[in-house]
Protein backbone atom coordinates (compact mmCIF):
# COMPACT_ATOMS: atom_id res chain seq x y z
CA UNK A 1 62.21 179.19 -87.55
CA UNK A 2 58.58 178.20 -87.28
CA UNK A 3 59.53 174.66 -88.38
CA UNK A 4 58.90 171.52 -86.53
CA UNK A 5 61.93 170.87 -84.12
CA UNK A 6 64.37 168.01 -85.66
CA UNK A 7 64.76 166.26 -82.46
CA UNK A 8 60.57 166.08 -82.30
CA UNK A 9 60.46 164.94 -86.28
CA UNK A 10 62.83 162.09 -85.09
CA UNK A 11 61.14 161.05 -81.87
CA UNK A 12 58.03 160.97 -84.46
CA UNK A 13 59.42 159.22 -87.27
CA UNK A 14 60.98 156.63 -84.68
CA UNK A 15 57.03 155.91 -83.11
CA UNK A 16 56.21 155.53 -87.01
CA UNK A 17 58.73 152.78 -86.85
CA UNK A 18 57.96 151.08 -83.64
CA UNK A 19 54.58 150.89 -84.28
CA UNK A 20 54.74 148.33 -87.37
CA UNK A 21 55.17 145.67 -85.35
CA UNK A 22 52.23 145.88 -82.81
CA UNK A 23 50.14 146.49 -85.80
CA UNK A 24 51.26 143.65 -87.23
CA UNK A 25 49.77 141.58 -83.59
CA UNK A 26 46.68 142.58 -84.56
CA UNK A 27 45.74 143.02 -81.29
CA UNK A 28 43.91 146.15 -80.15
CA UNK A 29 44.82 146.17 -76.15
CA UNK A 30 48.79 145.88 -76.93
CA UNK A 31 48.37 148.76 -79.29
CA UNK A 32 45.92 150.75 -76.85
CA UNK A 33 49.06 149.96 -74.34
CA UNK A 34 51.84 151.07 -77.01
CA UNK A 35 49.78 154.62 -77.39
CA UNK A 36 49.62 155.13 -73.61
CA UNK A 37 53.41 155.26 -73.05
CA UNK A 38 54.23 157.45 -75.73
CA UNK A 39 55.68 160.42 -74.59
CA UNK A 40 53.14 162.40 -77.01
CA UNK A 41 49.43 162.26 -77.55
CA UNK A 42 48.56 159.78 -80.68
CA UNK A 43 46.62 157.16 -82.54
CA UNK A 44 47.09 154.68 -84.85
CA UNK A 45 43.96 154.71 -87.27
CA UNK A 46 43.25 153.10 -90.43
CA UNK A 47 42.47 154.45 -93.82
CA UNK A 48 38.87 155.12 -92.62
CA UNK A 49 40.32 157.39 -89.88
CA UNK A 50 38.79 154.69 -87.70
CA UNK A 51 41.02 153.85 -84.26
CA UNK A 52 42.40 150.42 -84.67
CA UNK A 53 43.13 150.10 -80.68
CA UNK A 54 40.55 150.89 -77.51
CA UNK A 55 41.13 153.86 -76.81
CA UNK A 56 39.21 156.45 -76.90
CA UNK A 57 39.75 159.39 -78.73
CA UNK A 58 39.33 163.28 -77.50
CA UNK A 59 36.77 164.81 -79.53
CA UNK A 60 38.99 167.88 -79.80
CA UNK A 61 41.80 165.81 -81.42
CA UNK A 62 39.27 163.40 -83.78
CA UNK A 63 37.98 167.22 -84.78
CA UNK A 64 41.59 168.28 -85.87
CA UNK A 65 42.14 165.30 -87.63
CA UNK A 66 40.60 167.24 -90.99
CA UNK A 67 43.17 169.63 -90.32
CA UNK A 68 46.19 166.81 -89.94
CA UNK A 69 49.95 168.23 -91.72
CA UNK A 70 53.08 166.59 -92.75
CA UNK A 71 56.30 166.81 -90.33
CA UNK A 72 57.71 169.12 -92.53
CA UNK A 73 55.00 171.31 -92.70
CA UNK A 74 55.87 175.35 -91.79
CA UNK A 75 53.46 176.21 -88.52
CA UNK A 76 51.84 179.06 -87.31
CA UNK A 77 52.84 181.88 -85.70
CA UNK A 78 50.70 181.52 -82.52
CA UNK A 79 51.38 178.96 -80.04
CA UNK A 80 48.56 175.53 -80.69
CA UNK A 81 49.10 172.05 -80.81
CA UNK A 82 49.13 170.63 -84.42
CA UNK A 83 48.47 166.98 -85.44
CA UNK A 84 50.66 165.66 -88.04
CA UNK A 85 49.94 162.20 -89.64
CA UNK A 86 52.46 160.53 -90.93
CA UNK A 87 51.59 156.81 -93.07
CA UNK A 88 52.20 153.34 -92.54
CA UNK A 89 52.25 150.40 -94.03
CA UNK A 90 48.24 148.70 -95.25
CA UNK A 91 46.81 152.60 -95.63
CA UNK A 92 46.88 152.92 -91.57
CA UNK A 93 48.30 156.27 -90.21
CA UNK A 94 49.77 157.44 -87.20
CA UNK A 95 48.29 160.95 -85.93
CA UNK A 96 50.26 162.87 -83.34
CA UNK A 97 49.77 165.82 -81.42
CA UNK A 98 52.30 168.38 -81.10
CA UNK A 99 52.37 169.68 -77.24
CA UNK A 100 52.31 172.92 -76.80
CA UNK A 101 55.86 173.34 -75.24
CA UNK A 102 57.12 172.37 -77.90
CA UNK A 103 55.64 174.56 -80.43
CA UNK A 104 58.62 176.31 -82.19
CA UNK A 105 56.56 179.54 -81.99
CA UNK A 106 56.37 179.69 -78.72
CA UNK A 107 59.54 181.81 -78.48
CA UNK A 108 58.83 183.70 -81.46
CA UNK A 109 58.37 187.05 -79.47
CA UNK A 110 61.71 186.65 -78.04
CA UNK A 111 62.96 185.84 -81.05
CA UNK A 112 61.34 188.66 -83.27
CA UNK A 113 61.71 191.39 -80.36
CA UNK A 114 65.40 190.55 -80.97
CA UNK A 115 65.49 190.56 -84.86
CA UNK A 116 63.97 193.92 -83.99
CA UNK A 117 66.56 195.11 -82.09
CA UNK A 118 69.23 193.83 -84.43
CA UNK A 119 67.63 195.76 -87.07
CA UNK A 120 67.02 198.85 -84.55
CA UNK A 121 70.90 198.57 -84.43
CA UNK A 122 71.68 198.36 -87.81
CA UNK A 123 69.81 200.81 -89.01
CA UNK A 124 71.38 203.12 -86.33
CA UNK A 125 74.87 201.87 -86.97
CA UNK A 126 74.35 203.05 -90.80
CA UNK A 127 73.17 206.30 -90.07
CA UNK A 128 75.84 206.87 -87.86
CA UNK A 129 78.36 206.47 -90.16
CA UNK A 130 76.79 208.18 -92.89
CA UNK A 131 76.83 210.93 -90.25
CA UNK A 132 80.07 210.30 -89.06
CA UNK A 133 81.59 210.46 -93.00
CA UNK A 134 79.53 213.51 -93.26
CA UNK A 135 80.68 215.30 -90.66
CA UNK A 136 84.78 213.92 -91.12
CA UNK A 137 85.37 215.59 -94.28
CA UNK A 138 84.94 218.90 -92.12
CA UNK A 139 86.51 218.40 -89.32
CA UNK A 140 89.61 216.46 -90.84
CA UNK A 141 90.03 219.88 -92.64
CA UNK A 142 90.09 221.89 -89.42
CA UNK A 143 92.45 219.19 -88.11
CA UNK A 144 94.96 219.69 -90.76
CA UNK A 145 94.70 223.96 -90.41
CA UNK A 146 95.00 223.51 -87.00
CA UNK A 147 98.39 221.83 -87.30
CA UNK A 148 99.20 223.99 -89.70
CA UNK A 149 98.83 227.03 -87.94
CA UNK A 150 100.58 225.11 -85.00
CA UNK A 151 103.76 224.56 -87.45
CA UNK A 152 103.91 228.55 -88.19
CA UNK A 153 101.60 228.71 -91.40
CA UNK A 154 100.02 231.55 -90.23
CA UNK A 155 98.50 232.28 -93.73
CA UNK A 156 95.94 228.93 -93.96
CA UNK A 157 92.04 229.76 -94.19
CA UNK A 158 89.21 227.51 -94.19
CA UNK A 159 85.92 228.99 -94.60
CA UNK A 160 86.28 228.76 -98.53
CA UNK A 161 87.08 224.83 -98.39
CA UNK A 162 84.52 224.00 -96.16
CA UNK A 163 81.46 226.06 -98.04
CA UNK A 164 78.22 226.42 -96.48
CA UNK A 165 76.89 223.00 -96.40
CA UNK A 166 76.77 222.77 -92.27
CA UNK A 167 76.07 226.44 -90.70
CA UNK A 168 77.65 225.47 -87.60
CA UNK A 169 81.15 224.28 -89.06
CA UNK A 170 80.90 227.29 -91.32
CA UNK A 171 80.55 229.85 -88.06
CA UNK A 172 83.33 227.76 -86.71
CA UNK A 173 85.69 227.90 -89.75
CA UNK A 174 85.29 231.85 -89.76
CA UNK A 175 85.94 232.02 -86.34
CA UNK A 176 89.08 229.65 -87.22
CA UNK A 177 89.70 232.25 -89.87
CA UNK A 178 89.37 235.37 -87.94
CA UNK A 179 91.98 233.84 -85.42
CA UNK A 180 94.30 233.07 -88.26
CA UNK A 181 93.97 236.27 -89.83
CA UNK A 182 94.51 238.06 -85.86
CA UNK A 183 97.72 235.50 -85.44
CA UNK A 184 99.16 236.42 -88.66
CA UNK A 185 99.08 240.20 -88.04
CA UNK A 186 100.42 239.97 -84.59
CA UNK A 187 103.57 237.79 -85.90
CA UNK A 188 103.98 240.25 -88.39
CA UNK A 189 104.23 243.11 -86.36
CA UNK A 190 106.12 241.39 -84.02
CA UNK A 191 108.68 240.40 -86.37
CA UNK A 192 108.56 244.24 -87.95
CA UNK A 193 109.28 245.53 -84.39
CA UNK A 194 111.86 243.29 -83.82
CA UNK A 195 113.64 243.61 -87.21
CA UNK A 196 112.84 247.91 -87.29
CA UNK A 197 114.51 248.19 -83.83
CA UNK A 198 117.69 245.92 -84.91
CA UNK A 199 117.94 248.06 -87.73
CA UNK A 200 117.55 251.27 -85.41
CA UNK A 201 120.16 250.26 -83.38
CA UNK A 202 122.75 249.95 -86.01
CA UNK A 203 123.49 254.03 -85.93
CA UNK A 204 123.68 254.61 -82.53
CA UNK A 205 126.01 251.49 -81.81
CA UNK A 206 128.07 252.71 -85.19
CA UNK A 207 128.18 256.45 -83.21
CA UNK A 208 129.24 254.48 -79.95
CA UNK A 209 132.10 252.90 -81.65
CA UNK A 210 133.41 255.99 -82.86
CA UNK A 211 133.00 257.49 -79.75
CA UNK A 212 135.17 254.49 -78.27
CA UNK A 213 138.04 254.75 -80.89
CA UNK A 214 138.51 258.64 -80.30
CA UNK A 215 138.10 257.79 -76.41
CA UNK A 216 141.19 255.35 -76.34
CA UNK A 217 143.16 258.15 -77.32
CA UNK A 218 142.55 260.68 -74.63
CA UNK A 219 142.30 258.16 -72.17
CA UNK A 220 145.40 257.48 -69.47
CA UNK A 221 147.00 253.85 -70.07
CA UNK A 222 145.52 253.09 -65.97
CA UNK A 223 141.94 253.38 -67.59
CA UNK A 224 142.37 251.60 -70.85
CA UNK A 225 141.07 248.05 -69.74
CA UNK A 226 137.85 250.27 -68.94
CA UNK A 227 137.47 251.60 -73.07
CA UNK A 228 138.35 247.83 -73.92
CA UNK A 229 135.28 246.75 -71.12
CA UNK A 230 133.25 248.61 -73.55
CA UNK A 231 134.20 248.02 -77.00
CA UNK A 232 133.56 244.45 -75.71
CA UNK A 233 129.79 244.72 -75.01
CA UNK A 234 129.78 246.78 -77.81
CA UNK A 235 130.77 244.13 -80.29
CA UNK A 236 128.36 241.72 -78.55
CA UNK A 237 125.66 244.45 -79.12
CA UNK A 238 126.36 244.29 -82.49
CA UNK A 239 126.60 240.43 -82.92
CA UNK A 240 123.33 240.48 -81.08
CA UNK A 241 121.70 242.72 -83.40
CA UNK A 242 123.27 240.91 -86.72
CA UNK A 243 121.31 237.09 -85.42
CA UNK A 244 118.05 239.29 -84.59
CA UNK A 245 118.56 240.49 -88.08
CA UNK A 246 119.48 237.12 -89.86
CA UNK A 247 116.97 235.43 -87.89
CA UNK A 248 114.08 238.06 -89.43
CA UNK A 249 115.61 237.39 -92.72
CA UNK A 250 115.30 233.87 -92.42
CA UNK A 251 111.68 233.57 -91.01
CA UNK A 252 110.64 235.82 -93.98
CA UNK A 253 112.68 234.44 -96.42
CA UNK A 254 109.92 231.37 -97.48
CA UNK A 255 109.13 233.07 -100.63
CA UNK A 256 113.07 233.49 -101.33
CA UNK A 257 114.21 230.04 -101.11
CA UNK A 258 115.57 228.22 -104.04
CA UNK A 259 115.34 224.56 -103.81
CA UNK A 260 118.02 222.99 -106.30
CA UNK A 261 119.40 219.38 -106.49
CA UNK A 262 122.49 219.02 -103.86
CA UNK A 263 125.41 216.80 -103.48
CA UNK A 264 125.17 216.69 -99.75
CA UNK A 265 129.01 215.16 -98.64
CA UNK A 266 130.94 218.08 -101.34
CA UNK A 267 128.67 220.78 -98.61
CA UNK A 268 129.40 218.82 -95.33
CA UNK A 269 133.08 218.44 -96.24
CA UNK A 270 133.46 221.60 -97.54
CA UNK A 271 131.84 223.38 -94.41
CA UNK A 272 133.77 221.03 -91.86
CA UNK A 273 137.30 222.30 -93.40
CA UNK A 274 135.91 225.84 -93.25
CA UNK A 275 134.71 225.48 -89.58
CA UNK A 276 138.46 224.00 -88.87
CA UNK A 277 139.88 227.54 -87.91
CA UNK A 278 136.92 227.77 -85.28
CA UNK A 279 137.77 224.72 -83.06
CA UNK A 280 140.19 224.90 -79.84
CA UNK A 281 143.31 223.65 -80.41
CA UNK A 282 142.55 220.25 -78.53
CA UNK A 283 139.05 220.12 -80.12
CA UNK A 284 138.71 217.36 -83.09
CA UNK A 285 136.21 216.92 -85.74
CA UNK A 286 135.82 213.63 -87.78
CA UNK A 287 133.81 213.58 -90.78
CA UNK A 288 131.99 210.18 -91.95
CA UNK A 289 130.52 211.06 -95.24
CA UNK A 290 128.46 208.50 -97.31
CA UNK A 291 129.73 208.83 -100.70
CA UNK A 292 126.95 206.87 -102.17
CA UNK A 293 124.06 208.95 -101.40
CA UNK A 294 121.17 210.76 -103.62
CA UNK A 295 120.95 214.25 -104.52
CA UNK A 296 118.59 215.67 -102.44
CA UNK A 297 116.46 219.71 -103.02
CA UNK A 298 117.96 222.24 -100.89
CA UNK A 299 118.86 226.03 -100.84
CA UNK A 300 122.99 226.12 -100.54
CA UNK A 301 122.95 229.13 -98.61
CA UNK A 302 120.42 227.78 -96.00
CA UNK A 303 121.98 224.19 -96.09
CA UNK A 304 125.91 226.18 -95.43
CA UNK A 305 124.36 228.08 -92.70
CA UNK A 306 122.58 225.04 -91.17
CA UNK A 307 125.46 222.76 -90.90
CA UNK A 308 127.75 225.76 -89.82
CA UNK A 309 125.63 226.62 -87.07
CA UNK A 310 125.71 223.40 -85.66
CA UNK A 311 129.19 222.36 -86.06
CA UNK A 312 130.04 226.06 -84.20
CA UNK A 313 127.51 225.34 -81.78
CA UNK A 314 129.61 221.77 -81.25
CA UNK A 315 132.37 223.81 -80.60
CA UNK A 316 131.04 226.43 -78.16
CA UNK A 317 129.29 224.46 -75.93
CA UNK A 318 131.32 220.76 -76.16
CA UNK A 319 134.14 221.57 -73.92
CA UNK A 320 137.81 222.16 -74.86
CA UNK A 321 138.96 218.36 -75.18
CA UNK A 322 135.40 217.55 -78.00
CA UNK A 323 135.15 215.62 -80.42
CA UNK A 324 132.99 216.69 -83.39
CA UNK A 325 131.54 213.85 -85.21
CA UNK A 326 130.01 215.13 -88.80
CA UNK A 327 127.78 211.74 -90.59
CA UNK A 328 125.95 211.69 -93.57
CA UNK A 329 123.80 208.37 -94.09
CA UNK A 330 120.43 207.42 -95.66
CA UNK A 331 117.39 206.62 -93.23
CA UNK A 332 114.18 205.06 -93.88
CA UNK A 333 111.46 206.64 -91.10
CA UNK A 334 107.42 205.90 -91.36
CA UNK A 335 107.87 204.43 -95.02
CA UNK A 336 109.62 207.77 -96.23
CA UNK A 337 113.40 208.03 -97.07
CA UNK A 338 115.27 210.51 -95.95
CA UNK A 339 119.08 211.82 -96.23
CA UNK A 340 120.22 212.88 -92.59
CA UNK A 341 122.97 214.92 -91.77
CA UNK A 342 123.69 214.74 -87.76
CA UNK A 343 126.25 216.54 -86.08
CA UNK A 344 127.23 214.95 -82.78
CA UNK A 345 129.70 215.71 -79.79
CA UNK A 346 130.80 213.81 -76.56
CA UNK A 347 130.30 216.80 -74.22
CA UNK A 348 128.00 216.78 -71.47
CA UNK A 349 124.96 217.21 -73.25
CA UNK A 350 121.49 218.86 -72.42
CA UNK A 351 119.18 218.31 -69.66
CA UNK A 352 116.07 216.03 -71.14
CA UNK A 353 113.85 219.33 -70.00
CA UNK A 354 115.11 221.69 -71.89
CA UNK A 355 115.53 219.50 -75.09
CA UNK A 356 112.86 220.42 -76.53
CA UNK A 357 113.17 223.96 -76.26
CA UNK A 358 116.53 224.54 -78.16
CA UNK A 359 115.16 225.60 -81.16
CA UNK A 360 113.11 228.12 -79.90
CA UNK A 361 114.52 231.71 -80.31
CA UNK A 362 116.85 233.66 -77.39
CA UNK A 363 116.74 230.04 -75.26
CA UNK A 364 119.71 229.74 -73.50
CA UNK A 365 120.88 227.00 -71.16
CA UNK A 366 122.05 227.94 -67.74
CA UNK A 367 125.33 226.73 -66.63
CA UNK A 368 126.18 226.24 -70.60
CA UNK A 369 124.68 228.94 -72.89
CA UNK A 370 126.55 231.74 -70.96
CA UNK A 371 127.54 235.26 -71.87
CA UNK A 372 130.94 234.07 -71.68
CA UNK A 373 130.29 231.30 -74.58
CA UNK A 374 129.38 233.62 -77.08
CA UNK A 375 125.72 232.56 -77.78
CA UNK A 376 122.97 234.46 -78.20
CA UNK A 377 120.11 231.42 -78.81
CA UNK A 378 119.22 232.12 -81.96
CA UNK A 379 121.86 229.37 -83.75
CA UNK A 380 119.85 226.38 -83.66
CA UNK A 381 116.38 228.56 -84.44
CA UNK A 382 117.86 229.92 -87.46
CA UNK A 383 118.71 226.06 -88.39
CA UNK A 384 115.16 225.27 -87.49
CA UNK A 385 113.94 227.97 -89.84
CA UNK A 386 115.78 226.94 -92.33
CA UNK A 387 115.43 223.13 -92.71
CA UNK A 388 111.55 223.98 -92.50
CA UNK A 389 112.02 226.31 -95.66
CA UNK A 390 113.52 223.60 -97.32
CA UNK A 391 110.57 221.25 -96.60
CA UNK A 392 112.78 218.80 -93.67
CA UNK A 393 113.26 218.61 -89.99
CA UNK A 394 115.73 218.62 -87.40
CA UNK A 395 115.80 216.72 -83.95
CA UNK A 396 118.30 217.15 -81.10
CA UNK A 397 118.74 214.48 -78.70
CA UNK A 398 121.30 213.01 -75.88
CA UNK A 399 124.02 210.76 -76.51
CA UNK A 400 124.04 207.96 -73.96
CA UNK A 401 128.03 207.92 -73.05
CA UNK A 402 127.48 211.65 -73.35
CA UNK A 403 127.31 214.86 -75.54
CA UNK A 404 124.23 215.90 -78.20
CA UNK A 405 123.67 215.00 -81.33
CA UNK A 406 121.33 216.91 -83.95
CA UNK A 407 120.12 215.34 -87.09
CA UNK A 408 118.65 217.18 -90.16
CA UNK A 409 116.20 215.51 -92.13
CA UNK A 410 115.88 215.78 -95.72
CA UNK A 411 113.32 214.11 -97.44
CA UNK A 412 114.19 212.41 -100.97
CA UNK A 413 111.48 212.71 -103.33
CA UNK A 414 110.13 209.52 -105.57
């Protein structure tokens, strides 16, 4: 940085040149001339430090002669003007003056300020990301409890895996904690309520029966479509209470669930001829089973009751004249593989609002989930419930000539 400019050590070097041959004149006016038009301040002197031409010499510069450097020479820090000398031919030399605008130094402030700045920066950017790391380890872990609290793991704590290195993450991860903890007891009284009061309702809806049966028989024929009014609502009572009841099962059934290698097309084919008896009489299903597929880890009473659910679903809600399309097939999503089994109709489908909301429990769409159907909204949350205890998914969507199709995910391990 503080070295002499190249394009100055070339305009010098070039003089050096030049001169040779007005030396070589011998004539001290042509070379007192030939110093005067050169663009910096110098002499030609001889090995006596004598001036060979006319002119006179500052006595500032003839004092810095003693002090004379090469070109290549490293300068100051502080601004001056420098002589270098640089030799000819006979022992003469030519002594220049460096002018003080060109002095390499003279922008050292700028230049320094900014090497300070850079390593101002630096320095910052490192501690930052030691701090960042430092504080990521943390807060990745909160991220991860967070979603899985948000997926229904109601039983994840993080105070213990975060330890009390940062007081402030540690208040917040018992706060986390105590929220957690407060979540997880509401569910599970929630869930008792639900499942004690299905179970309570059982005897008096047994009692009500009864009551019906010996009713019919003291009743006048002109009433009897009244006692068969009732016996109706009360067999939807007690289909209601049996899915409140399978659906507790099923959300507390984690703990339960044996995962065991399955042959997914022998279950899809054998629950599609099961489901046959179920269909209208102008309502078709049409299986297209991959026969090449992997065995994949799955409960068989959960898988059954998945694919049943949604084929009988199919049937309630895809209109008298659907088609039931049943596909097995092997899917590669976000580098992991996955055997799918989707269950698609051509009825009229769902409305993109409410897609989302299927599998959540007692949702029922108007104009389509009616009392009249049958459904209660708890068929596709028991599915959901059940491909999560088996460790896969399930997403609905719309077909686009028409109907729904809903796809079950199971991942294939290694």
């Amino acid at each position: 940085m503080l070295h002499v400019p190249y394009r100055v050590q070339h305009d010098i070097m070039n003089m050096a040149v030049d001169v040779e041959p007005v030396i070589a004149l011998n004539s001290p006016a042509s070379l007192k001339q030939w110093e005067e038009k050169q663009k910096y301040y110098a002499f030609v002197l001889d090995q006596n430090n004598d001036e060979l031409s006319t002119r006179e010499m500052h006595p500032h510069f003839e004092f810095k002669l003693k002090y004379a450097r090469t070109l290549n020479t490293i300068l100051d820090s502080r601004v001056n003007q420098p002589v270098f000398m640089i030799p000819l031919q006979n022992g003469n030399k030519l002594v220049v003056q460096l002018p003080h605008q060109l002095h390499p130094a003279k922008h050292f402030k700028l230049y320094f300020g900014l090497i300070q700045v850079v390593i101002a920066l630096m320095i910052t950017l490192m501690f930052s990301y030691i701090i960042a790391r430092y504080l990521k380890q943390p807060l990745d872990t909160l991220r991860h409890a967070s979603r899985d609290l948000a997926n229904g793991n109601f039983s994840v704590r993080v105070t213990h895996a975060l330890g009390d290195s940062v007081k402030e993450f540690n208040e917040l991860a018992t706060d986390f904690d105590n929220m957690a903890n407060q979540i997880q007891l509401l569910t599970e009284k929630q869930r008792r309520l639900i499942r004690d009061v299905s179970h309570e309702l059982r005897t008096p809806l047994a009692r009500h029966n009864l009551s019906l049966h010996l009713l019919r028989k003291r009743t006048a024929p002109e009433y009897l479509h009244l006692v068969d009014r009732l016996e109706q609502e009360s067999e939807e009572m007690n289909g209601l209470v049996s899915e409140i009841l399978e659906f507790s099962q099923f959300e507390n059934a984690t703990a339960k669930i044996n995962l065991v290698p399955v042959d997914v097309q022998s279950f899809c084919s054998s629950t599609a001829e099961q489901c046959q008896i179920l269909k209208a009489n102008n309502q078709t299903i049409v299986t297209d089973l991959d026969r090449e597929l992997p065995l994949i880890s799955a409960d068989t009473r959960l898988l059954v009751r998945a694919i049943k659910n949604l084929i009988g679903n199919a049937i309630k809600y895809a209109g008298e004249n659907a088609i039931i399309y049943i596909k097995t097939a092997k899917v590669q999503v976000d580098e992991q593989s996955y055997v799918t089994i989707t269950v698609k109709d051509n009825g009229d489908g769902i409305p993109e609002l409410h897609l989302k909301h299927i599998f959540d429990p007692f949702t029922r769409i108007k104009g389509a989930r009616d009392k009249s159907s049958g459904g209660y909204g708890l068929g596709l949350a028991i599915v959901k419930e059940a491909m999560h205890g088996m460790k896969g998914k399930v997403e609905a969507s719309n077909v686009e000539k028409g109907g729904l199709q809903i796809i079950l995910y199971f991942p294939i391990s290694g």
